[in-house]
N, C-alpha and C. Protein backbone atom coordinates (compact mmCIF):
# COMPACT_ATOMS: atom_id res chain seq x y z
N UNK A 1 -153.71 193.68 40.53
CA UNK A 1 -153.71 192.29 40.95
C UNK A 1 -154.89 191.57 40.30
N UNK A 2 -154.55 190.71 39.89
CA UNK A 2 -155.62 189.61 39.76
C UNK A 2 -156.53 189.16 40.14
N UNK A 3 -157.58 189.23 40.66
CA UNK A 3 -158.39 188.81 41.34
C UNK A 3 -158.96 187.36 41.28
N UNK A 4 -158.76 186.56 42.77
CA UNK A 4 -159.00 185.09 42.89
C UNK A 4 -157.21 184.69 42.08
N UNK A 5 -156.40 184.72 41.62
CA UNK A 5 -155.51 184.33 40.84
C UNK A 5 -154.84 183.52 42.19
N UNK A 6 -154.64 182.38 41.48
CA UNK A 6 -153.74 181.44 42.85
C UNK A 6 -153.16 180.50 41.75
N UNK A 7 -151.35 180.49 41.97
CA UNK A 7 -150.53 179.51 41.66
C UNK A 7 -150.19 178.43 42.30
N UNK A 8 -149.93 177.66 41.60
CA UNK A 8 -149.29 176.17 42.70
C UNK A 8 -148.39 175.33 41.49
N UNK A 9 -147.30 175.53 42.38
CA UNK A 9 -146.15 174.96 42.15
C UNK A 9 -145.73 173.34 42.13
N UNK A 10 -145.54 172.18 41.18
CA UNK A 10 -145.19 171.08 41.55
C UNK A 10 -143.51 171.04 42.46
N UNK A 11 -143.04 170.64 43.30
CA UNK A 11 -142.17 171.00 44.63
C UNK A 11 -141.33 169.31 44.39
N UNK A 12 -140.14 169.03 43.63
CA UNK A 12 -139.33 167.90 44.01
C UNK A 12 -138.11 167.89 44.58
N UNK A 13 -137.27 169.17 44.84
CA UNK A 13 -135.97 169.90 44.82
C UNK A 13 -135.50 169.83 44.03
N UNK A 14 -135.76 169.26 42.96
CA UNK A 14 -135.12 168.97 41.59
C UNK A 14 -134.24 170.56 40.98
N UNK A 15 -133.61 170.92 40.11
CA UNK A 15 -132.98 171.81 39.64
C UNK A 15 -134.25 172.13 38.70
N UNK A 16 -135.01 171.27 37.90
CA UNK A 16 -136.10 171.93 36.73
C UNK A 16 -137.26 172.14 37.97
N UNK A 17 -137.11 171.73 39.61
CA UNK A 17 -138.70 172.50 39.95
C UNK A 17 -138.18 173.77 40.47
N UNK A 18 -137.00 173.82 40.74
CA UNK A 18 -136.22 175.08 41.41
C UNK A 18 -136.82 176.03 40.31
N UNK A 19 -136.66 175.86 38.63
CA UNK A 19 -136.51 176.45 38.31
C UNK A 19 -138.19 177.17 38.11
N UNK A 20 -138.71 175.96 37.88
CA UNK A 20 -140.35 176.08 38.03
C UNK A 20 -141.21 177.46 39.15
N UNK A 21 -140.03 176.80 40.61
CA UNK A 21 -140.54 177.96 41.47
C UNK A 21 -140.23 179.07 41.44
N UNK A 22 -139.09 179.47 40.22
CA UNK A 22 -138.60 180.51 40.21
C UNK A 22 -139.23 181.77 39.13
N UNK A 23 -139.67 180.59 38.10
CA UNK A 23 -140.97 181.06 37.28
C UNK A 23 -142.03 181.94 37.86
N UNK A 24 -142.52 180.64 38.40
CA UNK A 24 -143.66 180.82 39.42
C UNK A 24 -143.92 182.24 40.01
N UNK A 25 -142.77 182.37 40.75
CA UNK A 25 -142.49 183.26 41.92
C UNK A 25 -142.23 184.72 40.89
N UNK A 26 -141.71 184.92 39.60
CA UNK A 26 -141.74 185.85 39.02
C UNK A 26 -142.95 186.17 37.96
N UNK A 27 -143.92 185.09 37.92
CA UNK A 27 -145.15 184.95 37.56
C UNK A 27 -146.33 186.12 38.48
N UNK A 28 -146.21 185.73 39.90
CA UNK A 28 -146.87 185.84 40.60
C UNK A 28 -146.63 187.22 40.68
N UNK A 29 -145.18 187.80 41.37
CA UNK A 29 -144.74 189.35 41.15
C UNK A 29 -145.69 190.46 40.12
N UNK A 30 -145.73 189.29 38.53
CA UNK A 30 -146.34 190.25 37.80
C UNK A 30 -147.56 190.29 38.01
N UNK A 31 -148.33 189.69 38.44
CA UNK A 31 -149.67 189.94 38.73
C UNK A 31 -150.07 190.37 40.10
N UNK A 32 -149.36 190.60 40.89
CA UNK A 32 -149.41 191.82 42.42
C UNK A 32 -149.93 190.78 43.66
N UNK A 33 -149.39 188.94 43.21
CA UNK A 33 -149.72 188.11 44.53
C UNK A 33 -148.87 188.63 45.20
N UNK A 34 -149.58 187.77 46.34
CA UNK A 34 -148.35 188.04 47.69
C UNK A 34 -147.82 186.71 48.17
N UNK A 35 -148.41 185.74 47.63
CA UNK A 35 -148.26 184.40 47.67
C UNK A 35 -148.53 183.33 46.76
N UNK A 36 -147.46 182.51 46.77
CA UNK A 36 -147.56 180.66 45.86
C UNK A 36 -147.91 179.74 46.71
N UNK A 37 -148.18 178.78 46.45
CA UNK A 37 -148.14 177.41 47.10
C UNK A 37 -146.96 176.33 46.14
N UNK A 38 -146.47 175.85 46.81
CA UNK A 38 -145.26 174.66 46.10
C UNK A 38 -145.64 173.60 47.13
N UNK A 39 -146.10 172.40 46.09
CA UNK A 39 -146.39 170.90 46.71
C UNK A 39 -145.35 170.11 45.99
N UNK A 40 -145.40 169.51 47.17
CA UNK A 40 -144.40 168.08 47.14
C UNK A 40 -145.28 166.61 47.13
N UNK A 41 -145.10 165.73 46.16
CA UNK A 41 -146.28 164.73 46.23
C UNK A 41 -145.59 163.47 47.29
N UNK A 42 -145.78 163.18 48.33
CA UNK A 42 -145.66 161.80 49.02
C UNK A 42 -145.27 160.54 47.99
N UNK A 43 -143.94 160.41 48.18
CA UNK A 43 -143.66 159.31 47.61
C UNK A 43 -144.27 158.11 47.81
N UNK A 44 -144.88 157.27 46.80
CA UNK A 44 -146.31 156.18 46.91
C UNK A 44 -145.75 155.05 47.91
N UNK A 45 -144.41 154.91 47.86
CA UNK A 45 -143.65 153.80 48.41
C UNK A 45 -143.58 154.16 50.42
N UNK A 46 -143.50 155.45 50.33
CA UNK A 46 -143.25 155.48 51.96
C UNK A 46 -145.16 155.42 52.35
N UNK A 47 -145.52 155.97 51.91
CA UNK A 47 -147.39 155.71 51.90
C UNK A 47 -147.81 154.74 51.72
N UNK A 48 -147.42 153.43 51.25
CA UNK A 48 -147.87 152.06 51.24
C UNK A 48 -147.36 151.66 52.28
N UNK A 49 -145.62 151.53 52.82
CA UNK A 49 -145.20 150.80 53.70
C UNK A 49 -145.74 151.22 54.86
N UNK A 50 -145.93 152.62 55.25
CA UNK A 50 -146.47 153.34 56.63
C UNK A 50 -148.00 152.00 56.58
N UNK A 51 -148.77 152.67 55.34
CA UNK A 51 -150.45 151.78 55.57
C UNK A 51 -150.35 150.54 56.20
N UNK A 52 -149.01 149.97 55.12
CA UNK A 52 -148.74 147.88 55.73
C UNK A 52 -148.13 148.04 56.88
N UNK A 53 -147.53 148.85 57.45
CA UNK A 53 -147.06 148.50 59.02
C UNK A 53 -147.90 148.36 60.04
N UNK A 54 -149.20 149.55 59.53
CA UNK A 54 -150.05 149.94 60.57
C UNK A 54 -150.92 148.66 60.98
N UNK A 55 -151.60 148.66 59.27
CA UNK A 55 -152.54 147.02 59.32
C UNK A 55 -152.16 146.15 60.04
N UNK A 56 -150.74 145.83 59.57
CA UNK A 56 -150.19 144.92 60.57
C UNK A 56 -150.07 144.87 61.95
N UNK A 57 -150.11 145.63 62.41
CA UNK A 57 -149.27 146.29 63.74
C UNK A 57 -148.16 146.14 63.69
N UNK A 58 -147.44 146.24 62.71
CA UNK A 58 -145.76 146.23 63.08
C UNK A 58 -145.11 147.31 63.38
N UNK A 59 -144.71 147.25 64.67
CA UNK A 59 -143.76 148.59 64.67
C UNK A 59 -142.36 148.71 63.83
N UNK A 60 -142.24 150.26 63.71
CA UNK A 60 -141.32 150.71 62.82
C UNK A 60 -140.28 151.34 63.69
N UNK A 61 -138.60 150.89 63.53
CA UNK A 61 -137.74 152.23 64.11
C UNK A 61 -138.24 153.24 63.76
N UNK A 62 -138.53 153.90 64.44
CA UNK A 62 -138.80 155.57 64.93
C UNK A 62 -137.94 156.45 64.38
N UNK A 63 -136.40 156.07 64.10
CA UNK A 63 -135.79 156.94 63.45
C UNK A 63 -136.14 156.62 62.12
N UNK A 64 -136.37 155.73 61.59
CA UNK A 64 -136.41 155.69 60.35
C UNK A 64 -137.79 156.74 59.13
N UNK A 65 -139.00 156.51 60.53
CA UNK A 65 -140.06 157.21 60.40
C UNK A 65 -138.96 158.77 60.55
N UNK A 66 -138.64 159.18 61.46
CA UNK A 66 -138.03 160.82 61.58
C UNK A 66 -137.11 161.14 60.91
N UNK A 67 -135.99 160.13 60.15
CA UNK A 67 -135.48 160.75 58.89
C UNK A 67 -135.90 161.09 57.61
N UNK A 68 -137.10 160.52 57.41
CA UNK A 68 -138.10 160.40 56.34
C UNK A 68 -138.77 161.94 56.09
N UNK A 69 -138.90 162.45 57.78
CA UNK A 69 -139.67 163.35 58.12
C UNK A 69 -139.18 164.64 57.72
N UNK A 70 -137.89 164.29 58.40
CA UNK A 70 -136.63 165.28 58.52
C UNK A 70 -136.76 165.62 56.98
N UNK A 71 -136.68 164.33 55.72
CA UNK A 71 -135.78 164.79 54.82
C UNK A 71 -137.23 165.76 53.42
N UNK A 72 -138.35 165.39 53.85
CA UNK A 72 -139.41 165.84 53.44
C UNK A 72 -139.33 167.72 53.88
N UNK A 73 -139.57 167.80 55.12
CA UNK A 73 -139.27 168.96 56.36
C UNK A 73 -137.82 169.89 55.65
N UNK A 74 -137.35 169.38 55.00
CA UNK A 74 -135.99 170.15 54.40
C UNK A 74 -136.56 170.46 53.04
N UNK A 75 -136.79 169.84 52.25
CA UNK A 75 -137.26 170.06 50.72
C UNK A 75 -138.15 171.14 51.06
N UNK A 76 -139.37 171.32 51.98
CA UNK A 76 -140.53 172.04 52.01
C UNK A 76 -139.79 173.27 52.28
N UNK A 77 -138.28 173.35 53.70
CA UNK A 77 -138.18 174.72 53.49
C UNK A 77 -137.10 175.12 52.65
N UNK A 78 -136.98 174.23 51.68
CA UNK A 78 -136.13 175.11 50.81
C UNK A 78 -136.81 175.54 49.98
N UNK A 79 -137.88 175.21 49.93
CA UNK A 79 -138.94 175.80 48.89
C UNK A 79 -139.15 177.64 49.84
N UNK A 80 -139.54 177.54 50.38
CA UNK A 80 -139.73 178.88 51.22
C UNK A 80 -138.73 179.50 51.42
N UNK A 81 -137.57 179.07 52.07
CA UNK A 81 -136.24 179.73 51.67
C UNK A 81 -136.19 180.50 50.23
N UNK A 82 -136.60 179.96 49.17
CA UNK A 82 -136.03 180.52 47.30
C UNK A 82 -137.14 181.29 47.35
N UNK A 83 -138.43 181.39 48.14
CA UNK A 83 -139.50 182.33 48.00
C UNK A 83 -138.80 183.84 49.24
N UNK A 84 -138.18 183.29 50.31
CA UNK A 84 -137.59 184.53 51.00
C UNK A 84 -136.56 185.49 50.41
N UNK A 85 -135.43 184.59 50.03
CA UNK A 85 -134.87 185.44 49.06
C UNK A 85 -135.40 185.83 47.40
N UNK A 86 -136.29 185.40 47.16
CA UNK A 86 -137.02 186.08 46.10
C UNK A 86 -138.09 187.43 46.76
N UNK A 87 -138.32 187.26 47.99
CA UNK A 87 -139.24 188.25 48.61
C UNK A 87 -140.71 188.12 47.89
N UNK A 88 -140.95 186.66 47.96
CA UNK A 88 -142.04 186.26 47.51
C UNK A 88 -142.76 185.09 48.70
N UNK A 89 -143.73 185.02 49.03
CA UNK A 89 -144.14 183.72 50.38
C UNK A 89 -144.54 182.69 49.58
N UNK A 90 -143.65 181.57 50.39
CA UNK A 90 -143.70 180.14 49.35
C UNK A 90 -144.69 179.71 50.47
N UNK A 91 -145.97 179.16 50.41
CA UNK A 91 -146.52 178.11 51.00
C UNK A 91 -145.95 176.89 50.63
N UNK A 92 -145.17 176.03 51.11
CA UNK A 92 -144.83 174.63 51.03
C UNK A 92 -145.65 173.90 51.91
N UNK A 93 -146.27 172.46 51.24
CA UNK A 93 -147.31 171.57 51.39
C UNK A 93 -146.83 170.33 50.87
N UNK A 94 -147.33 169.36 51.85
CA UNK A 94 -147.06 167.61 51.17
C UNK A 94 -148.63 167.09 50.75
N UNK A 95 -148.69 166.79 50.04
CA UNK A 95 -149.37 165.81 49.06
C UNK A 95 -149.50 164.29 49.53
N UNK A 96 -150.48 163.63 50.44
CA UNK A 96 -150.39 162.37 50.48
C UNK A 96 -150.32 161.75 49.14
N UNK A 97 -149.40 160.71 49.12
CA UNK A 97 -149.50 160.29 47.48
C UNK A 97 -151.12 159.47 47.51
N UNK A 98 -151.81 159.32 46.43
CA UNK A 98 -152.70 158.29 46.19
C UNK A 98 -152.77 157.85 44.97
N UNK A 99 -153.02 158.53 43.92
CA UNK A 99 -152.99 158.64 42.44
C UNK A 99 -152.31 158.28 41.54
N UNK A 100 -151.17 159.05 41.93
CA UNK A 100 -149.80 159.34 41.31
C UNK A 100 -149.40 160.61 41.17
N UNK A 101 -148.77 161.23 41.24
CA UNK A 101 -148.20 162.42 41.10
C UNK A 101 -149.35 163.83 40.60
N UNK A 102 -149.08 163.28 38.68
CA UNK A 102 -149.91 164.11 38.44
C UNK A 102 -151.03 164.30 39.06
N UNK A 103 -152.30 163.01 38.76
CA UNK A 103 -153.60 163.16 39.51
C UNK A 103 -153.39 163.65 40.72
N UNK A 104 -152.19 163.37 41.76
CA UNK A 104 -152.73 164.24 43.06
C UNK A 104 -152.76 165.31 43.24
N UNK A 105 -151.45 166.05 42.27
CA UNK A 105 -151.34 167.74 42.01
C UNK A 105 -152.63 168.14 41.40
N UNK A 106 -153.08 167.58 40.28
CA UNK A 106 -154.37 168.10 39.97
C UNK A 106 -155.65 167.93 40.51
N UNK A 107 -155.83 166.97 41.41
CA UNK A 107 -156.80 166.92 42.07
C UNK A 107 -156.27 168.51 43.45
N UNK A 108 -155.39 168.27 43.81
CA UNK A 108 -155.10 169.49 45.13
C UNK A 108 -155.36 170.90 44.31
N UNK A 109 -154.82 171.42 43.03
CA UNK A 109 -155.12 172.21 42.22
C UNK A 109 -157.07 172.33 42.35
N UNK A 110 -157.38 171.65 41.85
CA UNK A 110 -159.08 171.69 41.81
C UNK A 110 -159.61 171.96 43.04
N UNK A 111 -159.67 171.19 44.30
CA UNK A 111 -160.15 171.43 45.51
C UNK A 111 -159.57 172.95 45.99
N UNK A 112 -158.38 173.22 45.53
CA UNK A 112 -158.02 174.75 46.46
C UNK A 112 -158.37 175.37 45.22
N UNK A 113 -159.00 175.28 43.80
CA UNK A 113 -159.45 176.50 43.34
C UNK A 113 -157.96 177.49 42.98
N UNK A 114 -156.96 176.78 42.39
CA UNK A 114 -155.68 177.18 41.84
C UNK A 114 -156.16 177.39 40.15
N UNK A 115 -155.52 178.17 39.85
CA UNK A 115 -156.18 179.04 38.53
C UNK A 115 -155.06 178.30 37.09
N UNK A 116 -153.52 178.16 37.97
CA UNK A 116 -152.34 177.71 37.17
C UNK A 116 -151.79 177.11 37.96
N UNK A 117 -151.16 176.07 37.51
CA UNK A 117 -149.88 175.18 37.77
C UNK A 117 -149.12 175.48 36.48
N UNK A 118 -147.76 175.67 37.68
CA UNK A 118 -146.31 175.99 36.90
C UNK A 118 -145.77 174.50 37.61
N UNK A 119 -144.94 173.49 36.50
CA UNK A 119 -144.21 172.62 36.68
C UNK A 119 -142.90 172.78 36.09
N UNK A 120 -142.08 172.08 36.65
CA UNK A 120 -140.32 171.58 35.54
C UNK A 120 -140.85 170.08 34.95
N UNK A 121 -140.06 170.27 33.80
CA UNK A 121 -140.06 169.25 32.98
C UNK A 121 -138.42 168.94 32.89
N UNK A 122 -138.43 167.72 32.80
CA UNK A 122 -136.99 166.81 33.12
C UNK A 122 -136.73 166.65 31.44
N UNK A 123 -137.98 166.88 30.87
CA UNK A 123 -137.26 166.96 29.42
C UNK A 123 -136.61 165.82 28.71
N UNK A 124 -137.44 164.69 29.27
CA UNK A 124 -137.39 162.92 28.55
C UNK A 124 -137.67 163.14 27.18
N UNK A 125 -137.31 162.36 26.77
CA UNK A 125 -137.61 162.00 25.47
C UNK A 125 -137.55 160.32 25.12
N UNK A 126 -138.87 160.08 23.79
CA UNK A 126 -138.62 158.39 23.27
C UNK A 126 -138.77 157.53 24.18
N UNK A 127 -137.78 157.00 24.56
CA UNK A 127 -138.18 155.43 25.33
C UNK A 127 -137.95 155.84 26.31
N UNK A 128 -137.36 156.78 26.89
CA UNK A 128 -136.97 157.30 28.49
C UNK A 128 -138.30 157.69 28.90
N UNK A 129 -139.06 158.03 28.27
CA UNK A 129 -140.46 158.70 28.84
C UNK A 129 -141.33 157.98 28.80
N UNK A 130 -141.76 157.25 27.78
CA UNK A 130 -142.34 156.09 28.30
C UNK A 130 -142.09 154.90 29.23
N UNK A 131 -140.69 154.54 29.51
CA UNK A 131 -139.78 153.79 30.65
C UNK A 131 -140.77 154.59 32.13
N UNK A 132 -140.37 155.88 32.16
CA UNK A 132 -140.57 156.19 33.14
C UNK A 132 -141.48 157.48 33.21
N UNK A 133 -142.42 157.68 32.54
CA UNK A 133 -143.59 158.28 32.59
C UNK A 133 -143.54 159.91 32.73
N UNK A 134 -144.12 160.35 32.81
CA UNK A 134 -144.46 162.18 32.89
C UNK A 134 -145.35 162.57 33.68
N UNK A 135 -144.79 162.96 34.42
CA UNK A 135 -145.61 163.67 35.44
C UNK A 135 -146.15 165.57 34.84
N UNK A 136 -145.13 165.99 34.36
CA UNK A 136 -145.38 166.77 33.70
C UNK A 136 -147.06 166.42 32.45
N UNK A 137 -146.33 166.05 31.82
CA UNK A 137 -147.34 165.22 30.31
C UNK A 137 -148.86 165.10 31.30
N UNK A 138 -149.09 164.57 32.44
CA UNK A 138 -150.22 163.86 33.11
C UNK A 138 -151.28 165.36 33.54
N UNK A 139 -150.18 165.89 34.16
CA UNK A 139 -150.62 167.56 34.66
C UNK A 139 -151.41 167.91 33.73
N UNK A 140 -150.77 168.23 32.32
CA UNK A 140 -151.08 169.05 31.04
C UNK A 140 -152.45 168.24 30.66
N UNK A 141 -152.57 166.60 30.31
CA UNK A 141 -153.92 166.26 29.92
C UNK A 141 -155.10 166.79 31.21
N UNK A 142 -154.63 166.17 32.19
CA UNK A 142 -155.45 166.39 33.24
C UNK A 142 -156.40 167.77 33.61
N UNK A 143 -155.09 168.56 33.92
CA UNK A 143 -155.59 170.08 34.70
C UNK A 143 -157.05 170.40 33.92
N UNK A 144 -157.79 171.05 35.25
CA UNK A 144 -158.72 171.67 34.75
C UNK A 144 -158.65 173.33 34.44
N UNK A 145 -156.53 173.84 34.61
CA UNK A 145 -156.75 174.88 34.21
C UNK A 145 -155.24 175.41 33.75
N UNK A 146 -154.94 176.57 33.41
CA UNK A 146 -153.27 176.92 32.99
C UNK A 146 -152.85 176.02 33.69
N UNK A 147 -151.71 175.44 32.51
CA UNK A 147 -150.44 174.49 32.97
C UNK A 147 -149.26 175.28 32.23
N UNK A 148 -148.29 176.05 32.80
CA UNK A 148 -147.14 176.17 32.40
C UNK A 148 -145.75 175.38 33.02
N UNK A 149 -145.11 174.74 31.59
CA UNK A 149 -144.15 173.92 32.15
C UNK A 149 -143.12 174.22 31.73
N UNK A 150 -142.19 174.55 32.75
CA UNK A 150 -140.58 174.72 32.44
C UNK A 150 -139.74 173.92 32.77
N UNK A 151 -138.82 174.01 31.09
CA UNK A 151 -138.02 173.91 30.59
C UNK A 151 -136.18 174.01 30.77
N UNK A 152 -136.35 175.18 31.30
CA UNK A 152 -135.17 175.92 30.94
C UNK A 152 -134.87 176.11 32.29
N UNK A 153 -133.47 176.57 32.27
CA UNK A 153 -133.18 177.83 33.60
C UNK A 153 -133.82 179.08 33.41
N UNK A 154 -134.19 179.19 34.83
CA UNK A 154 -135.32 180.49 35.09
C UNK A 154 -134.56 180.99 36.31
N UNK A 155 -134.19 182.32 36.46
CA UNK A 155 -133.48 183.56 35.28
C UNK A 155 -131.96 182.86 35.34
């Protein structure tokens, strides 16, 4: 085993982070962890409106807050679910957004002392990626350490 070795997973349910955690999770095997972490970053939009309701005092339907909750609460255990049947322990974690994506994964990477981040890449290209940015791409300048990003289906 590795010693100190800690992975962390970027977590969207996406099919390229599925595949990411699946990396991950056969990453980790080879080096004798017993555990990943897979984060999910807080979408910036439900984290602004929660802040402006509060300021305000406006109350919010309650369900609307608990489907939000619910649908976060499902992504996290399907992340742990693909680590049970891999017979690997998924720590699943939310990410208040602040940053943006990348910066918050890499800032959470730095404070917990994570050695690698394994991400999926959606695999933009040209004007699609600049349209709509890389979270992947942000990781890779950023990190202060291994960034492996997948690609492909993993296995």
């Amino acid at each position: 085993m590795v010693e100190n070795e800690k992975i962390l997973v970027g977590w969207d349910g996406s099919e390229k982070s599925r595949n990411a955690l699946r990396y991950a999770i056969d990453e980790a095997k080879d080096k004798g962890l017993k555990s990943i972490t897979a984060v999910h970053v807080e979408k910036g939009e439900s984290a602004r409106l929660r802040a402006m309701l509060k300021d305000y005092k406006i109350e919010v339907d309650r369900d609307i807050l608990k489907n939000e909750r619910s649908k976060i609460g499902s992504l996290l255990k399907e992340a742990e679910s693909i680590g049970d049947e891999e017979g690997m322990k998924v720590e699943a974690r939310v990410i208040k957004h602040g940053y943006g994506p990348a910066v918050d994964i890499v800032k959470f990477a730095e404070k917990n002392s994570f050695k690698h981040i394994i991400i999926g890449s959606h695999g933009r290209s040209g004007i699609s990626r600049i349209a709509l940015g890389s979270v992947a791409r942000g990781i890779v300048e950023k990190a202060h350490c291994i960034v492996t990003v997948v690609r492909c289906s993993w296995p």
